[in-house]
Protein backbone atom coordinates (compact mmCIF):
# COMPACT_ATOMS: atom_id res chain seq x y z
CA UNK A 1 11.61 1.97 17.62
CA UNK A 2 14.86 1.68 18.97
CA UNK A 3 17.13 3.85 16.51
CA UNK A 4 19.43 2.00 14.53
CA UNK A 5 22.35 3.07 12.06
CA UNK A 6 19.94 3.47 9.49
CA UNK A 7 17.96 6.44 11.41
CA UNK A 8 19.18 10.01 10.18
CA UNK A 9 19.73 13.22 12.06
CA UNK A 10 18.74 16.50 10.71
CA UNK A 11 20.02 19.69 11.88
CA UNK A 12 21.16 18.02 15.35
CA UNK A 13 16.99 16.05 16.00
CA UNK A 14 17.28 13.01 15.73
CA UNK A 15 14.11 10.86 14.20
CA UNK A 16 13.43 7.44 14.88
CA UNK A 17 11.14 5.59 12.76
CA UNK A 18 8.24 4.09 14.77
CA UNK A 19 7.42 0.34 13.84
CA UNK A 20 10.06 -0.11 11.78
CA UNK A 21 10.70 -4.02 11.43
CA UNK A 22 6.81 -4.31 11.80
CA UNK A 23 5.85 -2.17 9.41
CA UNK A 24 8.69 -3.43 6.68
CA UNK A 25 7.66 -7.03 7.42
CA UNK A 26 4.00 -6.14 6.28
CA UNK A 27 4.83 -4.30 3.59
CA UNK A 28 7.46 -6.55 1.64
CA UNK A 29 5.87 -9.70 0.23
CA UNK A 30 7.78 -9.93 -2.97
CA UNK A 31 11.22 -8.49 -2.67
CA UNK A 32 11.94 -8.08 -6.69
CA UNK A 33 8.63 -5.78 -7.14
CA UNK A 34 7.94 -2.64 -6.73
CA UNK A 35 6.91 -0.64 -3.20
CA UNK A 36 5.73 3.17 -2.27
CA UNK A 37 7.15 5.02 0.77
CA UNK A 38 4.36 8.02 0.53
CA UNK A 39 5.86 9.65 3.34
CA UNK A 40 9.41 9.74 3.16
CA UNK A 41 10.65 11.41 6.17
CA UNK A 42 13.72 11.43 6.98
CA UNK A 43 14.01 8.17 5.64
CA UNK A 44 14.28 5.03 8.35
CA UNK A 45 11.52 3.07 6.63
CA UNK A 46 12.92 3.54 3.11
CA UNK A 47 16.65 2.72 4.02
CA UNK A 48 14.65 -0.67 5.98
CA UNK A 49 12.83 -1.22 2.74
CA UNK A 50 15.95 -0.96 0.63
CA UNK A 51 17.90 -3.79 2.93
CA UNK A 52 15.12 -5.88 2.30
CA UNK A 53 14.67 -5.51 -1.69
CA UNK A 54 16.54 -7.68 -4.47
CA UNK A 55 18.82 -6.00 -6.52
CA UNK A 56 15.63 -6.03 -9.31
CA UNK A 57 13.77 -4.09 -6.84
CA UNK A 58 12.21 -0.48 -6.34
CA UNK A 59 11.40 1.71 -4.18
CA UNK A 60 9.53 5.47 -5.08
CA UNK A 61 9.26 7.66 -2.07
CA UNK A 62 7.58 11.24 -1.76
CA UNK A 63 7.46 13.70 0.58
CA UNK A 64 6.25 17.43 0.69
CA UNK A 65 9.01 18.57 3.24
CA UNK A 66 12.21 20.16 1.51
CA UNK A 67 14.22 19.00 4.23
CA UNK A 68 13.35 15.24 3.89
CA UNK A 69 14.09 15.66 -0.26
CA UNK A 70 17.41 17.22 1.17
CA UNK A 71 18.03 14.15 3.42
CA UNK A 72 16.89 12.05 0.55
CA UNK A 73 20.16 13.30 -1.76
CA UNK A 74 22.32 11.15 0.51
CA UNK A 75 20.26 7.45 -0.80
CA UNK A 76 22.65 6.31 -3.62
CA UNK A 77 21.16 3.26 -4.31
CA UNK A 78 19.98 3.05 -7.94
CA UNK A 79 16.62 1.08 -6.78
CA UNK A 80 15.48 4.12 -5.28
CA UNK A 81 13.76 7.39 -6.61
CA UNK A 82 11.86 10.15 -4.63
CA UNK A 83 9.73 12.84 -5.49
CA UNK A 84 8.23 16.23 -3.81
CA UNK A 85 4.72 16.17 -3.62
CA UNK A 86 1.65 15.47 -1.45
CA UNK A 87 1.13 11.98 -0.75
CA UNK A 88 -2.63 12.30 -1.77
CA UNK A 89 -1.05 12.65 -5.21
CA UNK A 90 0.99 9.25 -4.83
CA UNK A 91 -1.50 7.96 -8.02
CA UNK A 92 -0.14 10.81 -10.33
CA UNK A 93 3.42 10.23 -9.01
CA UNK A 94 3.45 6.41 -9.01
CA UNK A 95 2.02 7.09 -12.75
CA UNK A 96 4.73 9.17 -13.80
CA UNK A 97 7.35 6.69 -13.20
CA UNK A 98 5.19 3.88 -14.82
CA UNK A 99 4.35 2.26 -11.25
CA UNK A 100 0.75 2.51 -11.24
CA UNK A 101 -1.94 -0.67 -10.39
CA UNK A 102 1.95 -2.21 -10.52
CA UNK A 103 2.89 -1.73 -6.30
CA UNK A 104 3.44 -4.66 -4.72
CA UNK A 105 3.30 -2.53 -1.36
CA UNK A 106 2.51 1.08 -0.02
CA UNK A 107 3.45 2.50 3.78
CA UNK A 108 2.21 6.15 5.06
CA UNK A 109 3.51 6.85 7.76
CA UNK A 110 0.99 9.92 8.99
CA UNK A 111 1.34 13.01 10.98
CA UNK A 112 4.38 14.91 11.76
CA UNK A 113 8.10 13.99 12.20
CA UNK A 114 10.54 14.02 14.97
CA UNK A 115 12.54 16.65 13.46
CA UNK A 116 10.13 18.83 12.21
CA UNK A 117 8.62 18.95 16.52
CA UNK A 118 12.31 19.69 17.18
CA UNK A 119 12.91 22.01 15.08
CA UNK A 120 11.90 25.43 16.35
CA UNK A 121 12.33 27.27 13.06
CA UNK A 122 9.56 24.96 11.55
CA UNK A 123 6.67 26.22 14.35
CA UNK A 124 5.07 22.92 15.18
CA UNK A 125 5.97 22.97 19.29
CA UNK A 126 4.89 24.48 21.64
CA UNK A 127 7.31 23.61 23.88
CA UNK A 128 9.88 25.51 21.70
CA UNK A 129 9.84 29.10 20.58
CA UNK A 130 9.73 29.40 17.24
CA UNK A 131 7.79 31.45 14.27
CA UNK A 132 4.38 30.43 14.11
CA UNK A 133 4.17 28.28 11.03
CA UNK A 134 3.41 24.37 11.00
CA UNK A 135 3.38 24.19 7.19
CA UNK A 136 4.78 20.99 5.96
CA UNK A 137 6.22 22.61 3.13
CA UNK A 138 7.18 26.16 3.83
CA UNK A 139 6.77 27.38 0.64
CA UNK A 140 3.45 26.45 0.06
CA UNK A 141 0.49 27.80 1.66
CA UNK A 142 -1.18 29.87 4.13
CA UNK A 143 1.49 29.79 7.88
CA UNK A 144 -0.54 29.30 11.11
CA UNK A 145 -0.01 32.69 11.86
CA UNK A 146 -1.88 33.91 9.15
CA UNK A 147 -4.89 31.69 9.35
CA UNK A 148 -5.29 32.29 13.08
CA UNK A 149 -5.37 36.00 12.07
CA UNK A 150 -7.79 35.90 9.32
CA UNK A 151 -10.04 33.16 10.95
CA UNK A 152 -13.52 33.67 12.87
CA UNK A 153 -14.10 33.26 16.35
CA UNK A 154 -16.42 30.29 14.94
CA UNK A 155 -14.25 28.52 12.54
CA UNK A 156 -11.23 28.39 15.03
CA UNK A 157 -13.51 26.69 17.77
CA UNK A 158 -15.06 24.56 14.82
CA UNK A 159 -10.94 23.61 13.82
CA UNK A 160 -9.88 23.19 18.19
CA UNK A 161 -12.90 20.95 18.55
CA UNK A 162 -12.75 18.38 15.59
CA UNK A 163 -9.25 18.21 14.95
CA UNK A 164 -7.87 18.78 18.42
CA UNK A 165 -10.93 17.00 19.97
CA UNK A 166 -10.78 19.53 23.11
CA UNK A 167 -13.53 20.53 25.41
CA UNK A 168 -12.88 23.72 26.09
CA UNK A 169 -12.70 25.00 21.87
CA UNK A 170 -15.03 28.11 22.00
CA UNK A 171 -12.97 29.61 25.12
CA UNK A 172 -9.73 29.10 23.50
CA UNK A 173 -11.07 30.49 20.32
CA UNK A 174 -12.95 33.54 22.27
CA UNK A 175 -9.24 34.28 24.29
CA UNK A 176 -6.89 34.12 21.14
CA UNK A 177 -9.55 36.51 19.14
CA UNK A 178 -9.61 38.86 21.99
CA UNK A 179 -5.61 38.77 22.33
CA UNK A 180 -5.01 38.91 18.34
CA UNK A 181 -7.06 42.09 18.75
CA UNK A 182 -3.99 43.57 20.80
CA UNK A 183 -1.58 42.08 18.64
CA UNK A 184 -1.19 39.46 16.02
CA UNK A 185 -0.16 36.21 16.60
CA UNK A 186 3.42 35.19 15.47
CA UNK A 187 5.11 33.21 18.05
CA UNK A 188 4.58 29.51 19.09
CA UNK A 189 5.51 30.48 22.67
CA UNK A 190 3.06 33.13 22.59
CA UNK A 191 0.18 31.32 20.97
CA UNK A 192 0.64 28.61 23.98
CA UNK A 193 1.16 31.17 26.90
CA UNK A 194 -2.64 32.44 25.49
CA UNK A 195 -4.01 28.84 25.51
CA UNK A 196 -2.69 27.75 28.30
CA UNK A 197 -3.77 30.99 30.51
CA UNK A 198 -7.59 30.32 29.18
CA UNK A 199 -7.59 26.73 29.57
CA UNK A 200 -9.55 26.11 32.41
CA UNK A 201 -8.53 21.88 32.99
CA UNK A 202 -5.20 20.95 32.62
CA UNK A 203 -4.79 17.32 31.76
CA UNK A 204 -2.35 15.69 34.12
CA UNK A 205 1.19 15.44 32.34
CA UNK A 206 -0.34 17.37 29.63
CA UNK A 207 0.96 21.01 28.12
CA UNK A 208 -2.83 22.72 27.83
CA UNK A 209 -2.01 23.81 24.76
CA UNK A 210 -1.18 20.11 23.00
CA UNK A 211 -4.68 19.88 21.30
CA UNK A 212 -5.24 23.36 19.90
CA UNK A 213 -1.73 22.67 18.45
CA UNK A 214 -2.60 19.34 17.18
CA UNK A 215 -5.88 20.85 15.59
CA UNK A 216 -3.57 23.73 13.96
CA UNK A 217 -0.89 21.57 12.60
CA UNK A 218 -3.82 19.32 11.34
CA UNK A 219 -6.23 22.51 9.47
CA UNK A 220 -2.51 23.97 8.20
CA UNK A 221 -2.05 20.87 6.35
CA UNK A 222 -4.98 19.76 5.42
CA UNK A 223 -3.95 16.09 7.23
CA UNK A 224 -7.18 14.51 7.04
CA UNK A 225 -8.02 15.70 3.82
CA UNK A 226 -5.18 14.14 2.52
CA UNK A 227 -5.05 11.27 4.39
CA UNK A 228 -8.39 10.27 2.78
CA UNK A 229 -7.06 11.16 -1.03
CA UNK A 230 -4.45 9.04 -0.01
CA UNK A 231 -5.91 5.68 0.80
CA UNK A 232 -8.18 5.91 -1.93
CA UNK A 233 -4.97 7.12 -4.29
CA UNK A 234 -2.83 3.86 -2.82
CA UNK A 235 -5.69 1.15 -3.24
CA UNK A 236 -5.60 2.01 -6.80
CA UNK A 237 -1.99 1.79 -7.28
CA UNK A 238 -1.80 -1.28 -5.73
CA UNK A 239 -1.61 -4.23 -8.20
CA UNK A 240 -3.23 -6.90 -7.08
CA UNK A 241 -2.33 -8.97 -4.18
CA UNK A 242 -0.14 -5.72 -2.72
CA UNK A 243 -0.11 -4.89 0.68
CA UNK A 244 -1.36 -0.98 2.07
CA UNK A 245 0.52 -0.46 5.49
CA UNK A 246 -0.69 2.60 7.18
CA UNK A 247 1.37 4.23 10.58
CA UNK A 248 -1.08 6.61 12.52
CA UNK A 249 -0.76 8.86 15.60
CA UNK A 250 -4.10 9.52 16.64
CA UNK A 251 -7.44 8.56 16.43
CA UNK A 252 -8.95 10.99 13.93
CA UNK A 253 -6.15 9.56 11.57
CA UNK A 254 -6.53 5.95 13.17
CA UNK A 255 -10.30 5.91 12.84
CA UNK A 256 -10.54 6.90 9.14
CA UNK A 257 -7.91 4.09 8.21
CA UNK A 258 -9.72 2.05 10.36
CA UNK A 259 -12.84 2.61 8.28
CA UNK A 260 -11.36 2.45 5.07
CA UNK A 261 -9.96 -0.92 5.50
CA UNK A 262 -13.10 -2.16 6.88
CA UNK A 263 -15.96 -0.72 4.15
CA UNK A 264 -13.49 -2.40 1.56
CA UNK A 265 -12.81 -6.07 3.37
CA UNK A 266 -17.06 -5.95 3.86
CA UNK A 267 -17.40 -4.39 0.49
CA UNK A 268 -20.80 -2.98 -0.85
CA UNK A 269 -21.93 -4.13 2.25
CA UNK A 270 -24.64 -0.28 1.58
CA UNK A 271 -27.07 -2.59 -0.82
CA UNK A 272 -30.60 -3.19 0.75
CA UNK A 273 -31.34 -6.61 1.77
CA UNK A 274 -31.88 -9.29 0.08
CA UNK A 275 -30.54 -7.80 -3.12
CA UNK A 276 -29.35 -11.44 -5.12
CA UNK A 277 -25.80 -10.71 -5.28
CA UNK A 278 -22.94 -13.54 -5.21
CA UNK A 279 -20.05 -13.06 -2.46
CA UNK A 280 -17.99 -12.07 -5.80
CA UNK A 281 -20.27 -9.21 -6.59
CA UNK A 282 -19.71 -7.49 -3.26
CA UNK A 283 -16.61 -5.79 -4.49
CA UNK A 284 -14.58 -6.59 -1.26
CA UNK A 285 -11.23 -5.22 -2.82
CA UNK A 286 -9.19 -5.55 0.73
CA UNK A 287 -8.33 -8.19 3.11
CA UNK A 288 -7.17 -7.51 6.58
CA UNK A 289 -3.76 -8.39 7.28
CA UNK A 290 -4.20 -9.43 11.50
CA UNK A 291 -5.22 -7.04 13.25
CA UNK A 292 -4.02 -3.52 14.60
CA UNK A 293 -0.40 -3.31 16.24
CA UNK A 294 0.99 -0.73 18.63
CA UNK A 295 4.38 -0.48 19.53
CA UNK A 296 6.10 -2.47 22.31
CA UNK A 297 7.30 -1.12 25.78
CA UNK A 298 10.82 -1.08 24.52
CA UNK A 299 10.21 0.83 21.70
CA UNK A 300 8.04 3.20 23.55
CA UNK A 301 10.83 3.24 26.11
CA UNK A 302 13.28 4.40 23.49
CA UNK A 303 11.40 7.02 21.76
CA UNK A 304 8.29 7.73 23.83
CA UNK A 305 6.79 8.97 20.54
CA UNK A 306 6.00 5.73 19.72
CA UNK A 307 3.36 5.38 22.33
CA UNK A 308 0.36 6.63 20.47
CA UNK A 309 1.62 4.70 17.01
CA UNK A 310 -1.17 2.25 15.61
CA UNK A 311 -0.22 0.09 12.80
CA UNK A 312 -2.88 -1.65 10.30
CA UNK A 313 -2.04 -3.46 7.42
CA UNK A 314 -4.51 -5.30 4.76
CA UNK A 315 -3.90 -6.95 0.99
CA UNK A 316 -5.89 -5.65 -2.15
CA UNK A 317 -8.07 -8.49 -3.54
CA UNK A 318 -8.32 -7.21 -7.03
């Protein structure tokens, strides 16, 4: 999006929230109720959500980053509440503040922010020299560094392959084995001088090392993992008639949305055929809301970020 007053800086990097207005206006049906910002930030979708609430309104937010509960201490507004955590615990935390199958609304926002790219310190770029660490929460964990120096030839081809979706996983893995045998690992710069050495097909306008550090950031995390806790987590919080609004950055995140929206609009669509079962009995808890946005060329103008953002939105039934 194009960043507004409301977007934050942290440490100097500035984050703009992608989809803002779009993703607010699908969220908000109700402005009095209740709504669940599972992944905080550094806060442009919450401070949106906020403008739009009645004074009778809330708004819980989480995040697992200690410097988006740090930016978080500057929200004042009494409507608003945030706590650290995983957002594939949002049920828990929605049920500790007495919020659960009450949401009129949820938003995820997935993947990594802005800030924590820019930030060399955090070890997500590999454009940037930095300590090799890509943990969303530093304090929690096992670093990049020490999973690339523990891990088999196998398992890091396995992780380069279907996280990072590249061709070349087994030659990557086979090069950073043979190099951690010199030396360990514990440099971002270093990691991608390795990768990008072995890679045998650059992509045009493409750092060769962009997918084996998407597939890192992704096994560090456990993204996927919790991207699936978290769906399931938010269409149970949901009170009826509440909207799930869902912010991805590529397609392995895209495509499991994707399919978790769809399996619950068709509903036990897995019976044989010609079971007797009413349209009622199908259990269809979700209905699409329109159909998959991206951003627009002057948002992906303004923060070129943006680009790969896909935006799907759908209502729970019952």
């Amino acid at each position: 999006m194009t960043p507004t007053a409301s977007d934050s800086t942290d440490r100097g990097f500035r984050h703009a929230s992608v989809l803002l207005d779009g993703a607010v206006d699908a969220l908000i049906d109700d402005p009095a109720s209740a709504y669940l910002d599972g992944t905080f930030g550094r806060g442009g979708h919450s401070r949106a959500i906020l403008e739009r609430l009645a004074p009778e309104g809330r708004l819980l937010a989480i995040d697992r980053d200690p410097q988006a509960i740090a930016e978080a201490a500057a929200i004042t507004d009494p409507r608003f509440a945030i706590e650290r955590g995983e957002f594939a615990r949002l049920g828990e935390i929605a049920r500790a503040h007495d919020l659960h199958g009450r949401l009129a609304g949820v938003l995820l926002d997935v993947g990594v922010s802005s800030p924590q790219l820019d930030d060399p310190e955090r070890g997500f770029s590999f454009l940037r020299d930095g300590p090799l660490d890509m943990r969303m929460d530093p304090s929690r964990g096992e670093s990049a560094a020490d999973w690339l120096a523990r891990a088999a030839e196998g398992e890091i081809a396995r992780v380069f392959k279907a996280y990072g979706e590249e061709r070349f996983a087994r030659r990557l893995a086979r090069a950073i084995v043979a190099r951690r045998g010199e030396r360990p690992f514990t440099r971002t710069a270093d990691l991608a001088e390795v990768i990008k050495a072995a890679h045998p097909a650059w992509e045009k306008g493409k750092h060769p090392a962009t997918r084996a550090f998407q597939a890192l950031r992704i096994q560090v995390n456990g993204e996927l993992e919790q991207l699936d806790a978290a769906l399931e987590a938010a269409l149970e919080a949901l009170a009826p008639g509440g909207h799930l609004v869902v912010i991805s950055f590529h397609s392995l995140e895209d495509r499991r949305v994707k399919r978790f929206i769809r399996d619950h609009v068709r509903g036990d669509t897995h019976l044989p055929r010609g079971v007797p079962l009413r349209d009622d009995q199908l259990r269809r808890r979700l209905e699409a809301l329109g159909k998959a946005r991206r951003a627009g060329a002057d948002e992906v103008e303004a923060n070129p970020r943006a680009r790969s953002a896909v935006m799907r939105a759908a209502r729970k039934r019952y």
